[in-house]
Protein backbone atom coordinates (compact mmCIF):
# COMPACT_ATOMS: atom_id res chain seq x y z
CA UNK A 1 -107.13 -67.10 -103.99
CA UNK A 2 -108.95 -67.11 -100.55
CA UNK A 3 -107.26 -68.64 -97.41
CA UNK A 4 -108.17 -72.19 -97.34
CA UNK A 5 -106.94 -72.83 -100.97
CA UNK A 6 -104.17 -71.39 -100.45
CA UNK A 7 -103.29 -73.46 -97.27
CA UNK A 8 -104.33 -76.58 -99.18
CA UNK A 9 -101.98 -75.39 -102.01
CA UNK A 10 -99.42 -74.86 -100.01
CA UNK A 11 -99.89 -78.40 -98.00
CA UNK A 12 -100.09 -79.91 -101.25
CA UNK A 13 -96.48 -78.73 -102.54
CA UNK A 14 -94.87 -79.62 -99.54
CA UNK A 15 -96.66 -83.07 -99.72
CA UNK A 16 -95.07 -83.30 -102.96
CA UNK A 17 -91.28 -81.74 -101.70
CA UNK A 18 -91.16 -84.37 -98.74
CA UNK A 19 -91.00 -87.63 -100.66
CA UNK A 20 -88.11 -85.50 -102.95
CA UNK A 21 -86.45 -84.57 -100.07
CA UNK A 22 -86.56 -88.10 -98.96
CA UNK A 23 -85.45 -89.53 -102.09
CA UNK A 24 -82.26 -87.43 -102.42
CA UNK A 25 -81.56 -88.48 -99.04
CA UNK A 26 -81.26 -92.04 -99.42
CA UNK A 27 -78.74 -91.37 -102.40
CA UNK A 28 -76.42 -89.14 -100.52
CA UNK A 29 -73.40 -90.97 -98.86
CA UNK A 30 -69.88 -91.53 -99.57
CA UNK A 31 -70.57 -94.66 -101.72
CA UNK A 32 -72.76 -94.82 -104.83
CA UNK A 33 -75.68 -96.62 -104.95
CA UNK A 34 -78.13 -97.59 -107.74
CA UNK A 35 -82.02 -97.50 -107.72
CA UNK A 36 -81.28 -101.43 -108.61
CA UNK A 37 -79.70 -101.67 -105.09
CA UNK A 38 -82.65 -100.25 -103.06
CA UNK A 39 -84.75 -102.97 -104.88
CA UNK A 40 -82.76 -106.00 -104.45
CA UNK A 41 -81.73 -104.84 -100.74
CA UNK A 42 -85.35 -105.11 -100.07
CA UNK A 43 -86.92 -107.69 -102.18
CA UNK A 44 -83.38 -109.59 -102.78
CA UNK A 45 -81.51 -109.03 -99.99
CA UNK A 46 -78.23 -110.64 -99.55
CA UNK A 47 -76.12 -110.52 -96.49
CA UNK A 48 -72.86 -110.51 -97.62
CA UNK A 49 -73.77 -108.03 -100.36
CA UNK A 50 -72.20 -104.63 -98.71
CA UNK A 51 -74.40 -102.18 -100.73
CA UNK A 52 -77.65 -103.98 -99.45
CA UNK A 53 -76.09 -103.41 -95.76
CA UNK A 54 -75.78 -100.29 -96.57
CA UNK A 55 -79.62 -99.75 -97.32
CA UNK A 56 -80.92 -101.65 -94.81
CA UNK A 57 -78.75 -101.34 -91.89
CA UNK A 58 -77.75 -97.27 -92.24
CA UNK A 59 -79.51 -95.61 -95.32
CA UNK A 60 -83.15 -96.69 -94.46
CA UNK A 61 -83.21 -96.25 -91.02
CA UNK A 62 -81.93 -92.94 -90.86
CA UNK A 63 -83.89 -91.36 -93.41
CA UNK A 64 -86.66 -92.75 -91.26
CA UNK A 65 -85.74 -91.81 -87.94
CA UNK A 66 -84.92 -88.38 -89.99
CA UNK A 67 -88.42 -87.72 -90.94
CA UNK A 68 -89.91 -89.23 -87.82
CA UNK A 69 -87.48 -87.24 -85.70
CA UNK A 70 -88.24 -83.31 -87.86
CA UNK A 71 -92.20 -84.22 -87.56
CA UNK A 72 -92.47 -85.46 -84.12
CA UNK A 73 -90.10 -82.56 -82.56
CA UNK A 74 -92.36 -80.45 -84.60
CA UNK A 75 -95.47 -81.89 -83.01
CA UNK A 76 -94.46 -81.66 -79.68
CA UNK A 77 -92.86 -77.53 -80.46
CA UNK A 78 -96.28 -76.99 -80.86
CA UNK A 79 -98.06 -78.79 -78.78
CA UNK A 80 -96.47 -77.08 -75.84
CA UNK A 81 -96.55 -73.67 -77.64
CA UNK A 82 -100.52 -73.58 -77.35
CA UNK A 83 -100.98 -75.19 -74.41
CA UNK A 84 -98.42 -72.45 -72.56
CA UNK A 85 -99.72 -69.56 -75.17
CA UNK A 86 -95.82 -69.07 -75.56
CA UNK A 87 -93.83 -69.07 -79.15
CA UNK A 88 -91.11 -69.42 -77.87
CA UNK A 89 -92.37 -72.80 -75.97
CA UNK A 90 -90.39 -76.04 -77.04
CA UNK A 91 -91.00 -79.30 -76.90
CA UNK A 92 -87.98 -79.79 -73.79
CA UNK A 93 -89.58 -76.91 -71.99
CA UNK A 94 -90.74 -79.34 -69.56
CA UNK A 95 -87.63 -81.16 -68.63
CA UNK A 96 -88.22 -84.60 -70.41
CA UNK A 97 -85.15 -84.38 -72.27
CA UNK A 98 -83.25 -83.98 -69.14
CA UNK A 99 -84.65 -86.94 -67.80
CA UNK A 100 -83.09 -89.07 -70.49
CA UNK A 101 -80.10 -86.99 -70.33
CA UNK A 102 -79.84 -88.43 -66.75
CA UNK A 103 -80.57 -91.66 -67.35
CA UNK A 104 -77.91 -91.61 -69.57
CA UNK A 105 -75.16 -89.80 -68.00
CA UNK A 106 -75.78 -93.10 -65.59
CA UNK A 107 -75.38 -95.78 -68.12
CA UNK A 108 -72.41 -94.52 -69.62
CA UNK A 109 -70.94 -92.73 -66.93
CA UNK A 110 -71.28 -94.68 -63.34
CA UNK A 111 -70.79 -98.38 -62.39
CA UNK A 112 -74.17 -99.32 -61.12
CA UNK A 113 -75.20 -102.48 -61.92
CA UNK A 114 -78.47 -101.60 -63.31
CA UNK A 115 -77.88 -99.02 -65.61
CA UNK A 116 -75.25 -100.96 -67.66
CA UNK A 117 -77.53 -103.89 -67.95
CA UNK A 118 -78.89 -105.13 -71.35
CA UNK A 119 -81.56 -102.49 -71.33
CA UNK A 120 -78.95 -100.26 -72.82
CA UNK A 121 -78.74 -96.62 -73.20
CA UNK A 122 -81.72 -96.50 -75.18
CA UNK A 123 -83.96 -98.09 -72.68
CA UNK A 124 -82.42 -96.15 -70.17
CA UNK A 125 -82.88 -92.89 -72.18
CA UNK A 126 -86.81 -94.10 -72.76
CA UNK A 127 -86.60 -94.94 -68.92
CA UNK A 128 -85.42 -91.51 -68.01
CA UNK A 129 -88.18 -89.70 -70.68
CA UNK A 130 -91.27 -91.37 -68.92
CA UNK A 131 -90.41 -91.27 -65.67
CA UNK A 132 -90.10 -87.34 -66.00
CA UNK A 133 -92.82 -87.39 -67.83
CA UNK A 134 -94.63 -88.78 -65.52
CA UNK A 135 -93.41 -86.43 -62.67
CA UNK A 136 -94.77 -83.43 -64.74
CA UNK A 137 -97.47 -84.94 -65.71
CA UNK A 138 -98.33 -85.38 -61.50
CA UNK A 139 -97.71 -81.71 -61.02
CA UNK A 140 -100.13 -80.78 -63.77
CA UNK A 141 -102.86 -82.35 -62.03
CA UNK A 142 -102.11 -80.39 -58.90
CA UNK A 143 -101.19 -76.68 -59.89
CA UNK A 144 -103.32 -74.67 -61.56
CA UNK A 145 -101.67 -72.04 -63.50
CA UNK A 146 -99.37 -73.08 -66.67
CA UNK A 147 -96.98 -70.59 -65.54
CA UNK A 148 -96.55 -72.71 -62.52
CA UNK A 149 -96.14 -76.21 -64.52
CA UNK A 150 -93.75 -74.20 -66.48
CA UNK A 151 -91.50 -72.94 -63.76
CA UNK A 152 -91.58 -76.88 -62.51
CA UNK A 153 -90.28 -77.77 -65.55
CA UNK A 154 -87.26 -75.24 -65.87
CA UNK A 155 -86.46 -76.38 -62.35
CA UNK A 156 -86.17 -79.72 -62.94
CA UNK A 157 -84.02 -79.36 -66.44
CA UNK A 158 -81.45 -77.23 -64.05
CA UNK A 159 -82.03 -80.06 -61.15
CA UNK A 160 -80.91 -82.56 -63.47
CA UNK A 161 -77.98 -80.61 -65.26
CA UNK A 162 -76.53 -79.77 -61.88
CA UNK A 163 -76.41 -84.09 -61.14
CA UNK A 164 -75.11 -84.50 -64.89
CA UNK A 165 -72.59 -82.15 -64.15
CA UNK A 166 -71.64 -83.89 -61.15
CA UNK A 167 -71.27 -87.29 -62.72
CA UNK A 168 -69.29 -85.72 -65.76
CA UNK A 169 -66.59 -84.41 -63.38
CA UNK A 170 -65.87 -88.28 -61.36
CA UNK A 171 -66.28 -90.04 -64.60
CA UNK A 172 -62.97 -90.81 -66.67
CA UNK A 173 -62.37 -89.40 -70.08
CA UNK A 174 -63.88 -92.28 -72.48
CA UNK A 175 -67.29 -92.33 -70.49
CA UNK A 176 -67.32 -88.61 -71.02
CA UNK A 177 -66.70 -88.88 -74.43
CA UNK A 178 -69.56 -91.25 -75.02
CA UNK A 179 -71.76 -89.10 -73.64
CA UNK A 180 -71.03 -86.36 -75.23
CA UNK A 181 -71.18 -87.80 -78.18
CA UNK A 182 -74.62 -88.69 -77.62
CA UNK A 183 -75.60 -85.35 -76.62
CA UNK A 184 -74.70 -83.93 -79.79
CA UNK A 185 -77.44 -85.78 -81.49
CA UNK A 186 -77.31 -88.60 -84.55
CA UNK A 187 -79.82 -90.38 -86.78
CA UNK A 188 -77.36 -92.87 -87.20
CA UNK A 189 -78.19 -95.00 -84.03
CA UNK A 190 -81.46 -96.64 -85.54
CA UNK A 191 -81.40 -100.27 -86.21
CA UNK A 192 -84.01 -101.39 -89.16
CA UNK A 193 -85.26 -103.90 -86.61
CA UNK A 194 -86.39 -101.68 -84.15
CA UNK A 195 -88.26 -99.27 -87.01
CA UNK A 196 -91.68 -100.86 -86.32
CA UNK A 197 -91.48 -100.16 -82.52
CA UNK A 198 -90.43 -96.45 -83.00
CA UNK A 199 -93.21 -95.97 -85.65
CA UNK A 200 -95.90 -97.85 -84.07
CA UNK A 201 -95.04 -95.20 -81.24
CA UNK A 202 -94.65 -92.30 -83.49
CA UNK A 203 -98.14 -93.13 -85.17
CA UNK A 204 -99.73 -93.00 -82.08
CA UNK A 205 -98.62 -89.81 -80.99
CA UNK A 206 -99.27 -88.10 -84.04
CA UNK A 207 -102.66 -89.88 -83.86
CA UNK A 208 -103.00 -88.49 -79.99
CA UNK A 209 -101.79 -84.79 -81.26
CA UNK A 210 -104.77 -84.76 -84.25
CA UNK A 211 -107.11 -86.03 -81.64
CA UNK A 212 -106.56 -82.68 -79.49
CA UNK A 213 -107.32 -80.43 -82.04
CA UNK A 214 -110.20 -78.98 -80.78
CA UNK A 215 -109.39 -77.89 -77.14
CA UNK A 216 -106.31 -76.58 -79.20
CA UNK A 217 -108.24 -74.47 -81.04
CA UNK A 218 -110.24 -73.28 -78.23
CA UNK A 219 -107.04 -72.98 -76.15
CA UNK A 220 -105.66 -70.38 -78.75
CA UNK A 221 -108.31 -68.07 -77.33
CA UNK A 222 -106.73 -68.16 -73.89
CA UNK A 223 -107.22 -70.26 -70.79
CA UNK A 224 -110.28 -68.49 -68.58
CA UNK A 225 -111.82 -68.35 -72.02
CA UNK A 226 -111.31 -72.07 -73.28
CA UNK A 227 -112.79 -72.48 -69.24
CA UNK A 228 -116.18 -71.03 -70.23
CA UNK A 229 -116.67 -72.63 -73.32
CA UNK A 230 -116.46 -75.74 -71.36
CA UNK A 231 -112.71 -76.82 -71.78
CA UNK A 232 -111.67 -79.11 -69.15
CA UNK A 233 -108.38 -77.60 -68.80
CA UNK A 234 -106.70 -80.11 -66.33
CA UNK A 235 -107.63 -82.80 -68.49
CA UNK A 236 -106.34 -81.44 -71.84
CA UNK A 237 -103.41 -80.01 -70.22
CA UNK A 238 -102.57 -83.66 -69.01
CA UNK A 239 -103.39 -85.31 -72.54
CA UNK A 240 -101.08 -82.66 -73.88
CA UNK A 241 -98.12 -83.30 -71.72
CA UNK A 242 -98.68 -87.01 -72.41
CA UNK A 243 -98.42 -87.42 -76.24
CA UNK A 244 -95.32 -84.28 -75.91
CA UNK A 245 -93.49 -86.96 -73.45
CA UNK A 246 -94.08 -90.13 -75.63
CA UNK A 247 -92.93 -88.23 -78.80
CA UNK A 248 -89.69 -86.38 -77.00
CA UNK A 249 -89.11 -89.82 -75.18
CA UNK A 250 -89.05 -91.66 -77.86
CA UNK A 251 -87.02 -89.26 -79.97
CA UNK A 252 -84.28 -88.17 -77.55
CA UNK A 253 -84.16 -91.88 -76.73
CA UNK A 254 -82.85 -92.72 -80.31
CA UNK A 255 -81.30 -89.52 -81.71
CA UNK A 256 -80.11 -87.69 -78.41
CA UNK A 257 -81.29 -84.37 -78.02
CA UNK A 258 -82.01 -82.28 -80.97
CA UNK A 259 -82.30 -78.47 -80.69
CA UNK A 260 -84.30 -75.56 -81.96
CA UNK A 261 -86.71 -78.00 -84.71
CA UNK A 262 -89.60 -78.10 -81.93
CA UNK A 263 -89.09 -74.08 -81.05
CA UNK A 264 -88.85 -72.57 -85.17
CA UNK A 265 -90.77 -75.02 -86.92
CA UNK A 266 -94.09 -74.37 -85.43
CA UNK A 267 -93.24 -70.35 -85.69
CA UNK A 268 -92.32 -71.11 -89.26
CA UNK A 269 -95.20 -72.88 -90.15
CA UNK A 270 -97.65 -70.45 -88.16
CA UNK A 271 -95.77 -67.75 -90.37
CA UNK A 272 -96.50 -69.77 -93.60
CA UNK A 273 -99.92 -70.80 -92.96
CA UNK A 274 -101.51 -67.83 -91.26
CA UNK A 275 -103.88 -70.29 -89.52
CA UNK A 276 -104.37 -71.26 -85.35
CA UNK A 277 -106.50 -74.56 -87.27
CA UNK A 278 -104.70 -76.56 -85.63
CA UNK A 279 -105.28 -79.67 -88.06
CA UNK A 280 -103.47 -77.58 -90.65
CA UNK A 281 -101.03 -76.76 -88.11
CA UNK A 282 -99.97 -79.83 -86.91
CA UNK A 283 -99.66 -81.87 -90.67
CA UNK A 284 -97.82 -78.92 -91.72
CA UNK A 285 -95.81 -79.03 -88.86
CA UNK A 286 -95.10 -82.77 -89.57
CA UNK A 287 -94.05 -82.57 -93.12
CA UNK A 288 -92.26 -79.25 -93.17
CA UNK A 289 -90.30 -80.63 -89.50
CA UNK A 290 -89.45 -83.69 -91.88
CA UNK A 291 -88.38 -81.79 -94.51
CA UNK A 292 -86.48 -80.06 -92.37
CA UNK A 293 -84.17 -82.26 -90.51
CA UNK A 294 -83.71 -84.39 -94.00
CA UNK A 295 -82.02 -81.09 -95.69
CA UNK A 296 -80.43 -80.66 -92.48
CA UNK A 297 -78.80 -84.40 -92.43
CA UNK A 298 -78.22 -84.34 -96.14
CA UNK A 299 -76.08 -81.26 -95.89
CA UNK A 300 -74.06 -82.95 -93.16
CA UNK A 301 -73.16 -85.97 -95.37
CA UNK A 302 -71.92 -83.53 -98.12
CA UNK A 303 -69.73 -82.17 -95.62
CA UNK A 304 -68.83 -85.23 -94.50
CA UNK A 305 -65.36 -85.35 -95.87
CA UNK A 306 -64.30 -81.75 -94.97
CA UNK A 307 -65.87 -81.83 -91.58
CA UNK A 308 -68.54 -84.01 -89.41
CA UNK A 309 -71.48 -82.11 -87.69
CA UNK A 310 -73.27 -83.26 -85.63
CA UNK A 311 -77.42 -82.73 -86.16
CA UNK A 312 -77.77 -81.45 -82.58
CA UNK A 313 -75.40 -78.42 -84.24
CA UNK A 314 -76.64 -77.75 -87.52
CA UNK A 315 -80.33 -77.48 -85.96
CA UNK A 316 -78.91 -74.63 -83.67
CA UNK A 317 -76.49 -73.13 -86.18
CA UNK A 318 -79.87 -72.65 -88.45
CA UNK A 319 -82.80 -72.46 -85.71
CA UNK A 320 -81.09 -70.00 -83.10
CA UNK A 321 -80.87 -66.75 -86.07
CA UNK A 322 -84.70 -67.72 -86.60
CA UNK A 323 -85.60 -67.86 -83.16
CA UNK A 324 -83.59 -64.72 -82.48
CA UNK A 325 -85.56 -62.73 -84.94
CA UNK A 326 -88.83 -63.95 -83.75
CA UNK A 327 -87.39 -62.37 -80.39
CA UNK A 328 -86.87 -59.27 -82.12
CA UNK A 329 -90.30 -58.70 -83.77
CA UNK A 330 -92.38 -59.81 -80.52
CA UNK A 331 -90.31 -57.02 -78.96
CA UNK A 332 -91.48 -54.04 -81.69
């Protein structure tokens, strides 16, 4: 079997495994639900039924924001690993997490007027994603080297820790809870009414990423190289940043942060594949990154009654060993 066939083989089964995955998903929880259930909670649905408020309002949503949330992190892990040249480049490499980590320490954890407004922690968190973004996405237009945007983005993560830690230490022990809370990560926060927005957005990134997939592929050859073969570097660099903001925004924004999926999947799927296509790379990144977090949540609600994890710590517990061993062979 030569290369491509097996690729397409091996996109094919896990094309197959993701709507399984999914499927077993929606079943798990501590009360039992019927296939009948799913149907007339969607083409029946009944308000004061509590099994169809139990599809639509928690099931559904977080089985989407589960596979949106695996494949976008995914996206963006790898995204940010080409553009640096750097495996172990993640999608928060450049500090946009820490902007909505910011933006929320304020809404939950000071008394200005704006930030506990109706916008919410959500739009705060969105707030806090773009207007980072945006600041990196300014530098990248004025330094040249990658190295140098990355540094600026390190920087800025510890800027923005040091004024979170700050805040944490004046703010009482309920607003610090909150927050916490929030920074352990949870698919649970997604209403089914605001499921269009987040996959209207989601859609469009993954659109942007397949888009880019020829300067990737060029990039993979290394920077003064992609340069000669007539790579506008600034101007990919800058698309790049832009779809890894609006898909980390967007995520962080609705699931808090979420560790290690954007740094092992791509490594994972690199492993798999044996391809720098980056077409292949990035649907397999998508569906595998889905697959992933699903298992990921799944195994939290069996342990549910015994003990609640939170997905921010699950994702390390299994990504950190990976990413440690990927360490380890770079360094033989």
């Amino acid at each position: 079997m030569n290369a491509t066939k097996r690729q397409n083989s091996l996109l094919l089964a896990l094309l197959f495994c993701l709507p399984i995955v999914a499927f077993v998903h929606l079943y798990v929880g501590q009360i039992e639900l019927t296939f009948t259930d799913y149907l007339d909670s969607i083409f029946s649905f009944d308000s004061q039924n509590t099994k169809h408020l139990i599809v639509r309002e928690l099931r559904l949503p977080r089985m989407a924001m589960g596979i949106m949330a695996g494949a976008g992190l995914s996206i963006a892990g790898l995204l940010m690993q080409t553009l640096f040249n750097n495996p172990l480049a993640g999608p928060y490499i450049l500090g946009i997490n820490s902007g909505s980590s910011l933006f929320v320490a304020l809404t939950l954890m000071t008394g200005i007027p704006f930030f506990t407004s109706d916008f919410g922690m959500i739009a705060n968190s969105l707030i806090g994603a773009f207007l980072f973004g945006t600041i990196i996405l300014f530098f990248s237009t004025v330094v040249r080297m990658q190295i140098s945007l990355l540094l600026i983005g390190l920087m800025l993560g510890s800027f923005t820790a040091a004024i979170v830690a700050m805040i944490q230490t004046a703010s009482d022990a309920q607003d610090l809870k909150m927050f916490t809370l929030w920074a352990l990560g949870s698919l649970q926060k997604v209403e089914l009414s605001q499921l269009p927005l987040i996959i209207a957005v989601f859609a469009i990134g993954l659109f942007g990423a397949l888009l880019a997939v020829k300067p990737l592929n060029i990039l993979v050859l290394g920077e003064t190289e992609a340069r000669l073969l007539g790579v506008n570097i600034r101007r990919v660099r800058l698309f790049i940043i832009l779809i890894t903001a609006l898909i980390t925004g967007l995520i962080t924004a609705f699931c808090g942060p979420i560790a290690f999926v954007g740094l092992a999947i791509p490594n994972l799927v690199r492993i798999l594949f044996k391809s720098q296509n980056h077409r292949i790379l990035i649907l397999s990144s998508t569906i595998i990154g889905a697959i992933f977090i699903l298992i990921c949540d799944i195994s939290i609600q069996f342990m549910e009654p015994y003990l609640i994890v939170p997905i921010n710590a699950l994702t390390s517990i299994v990504g950190a060993p990976f990413v440690i061993l990927l360490v380890l062979k770079r360094l033989r």
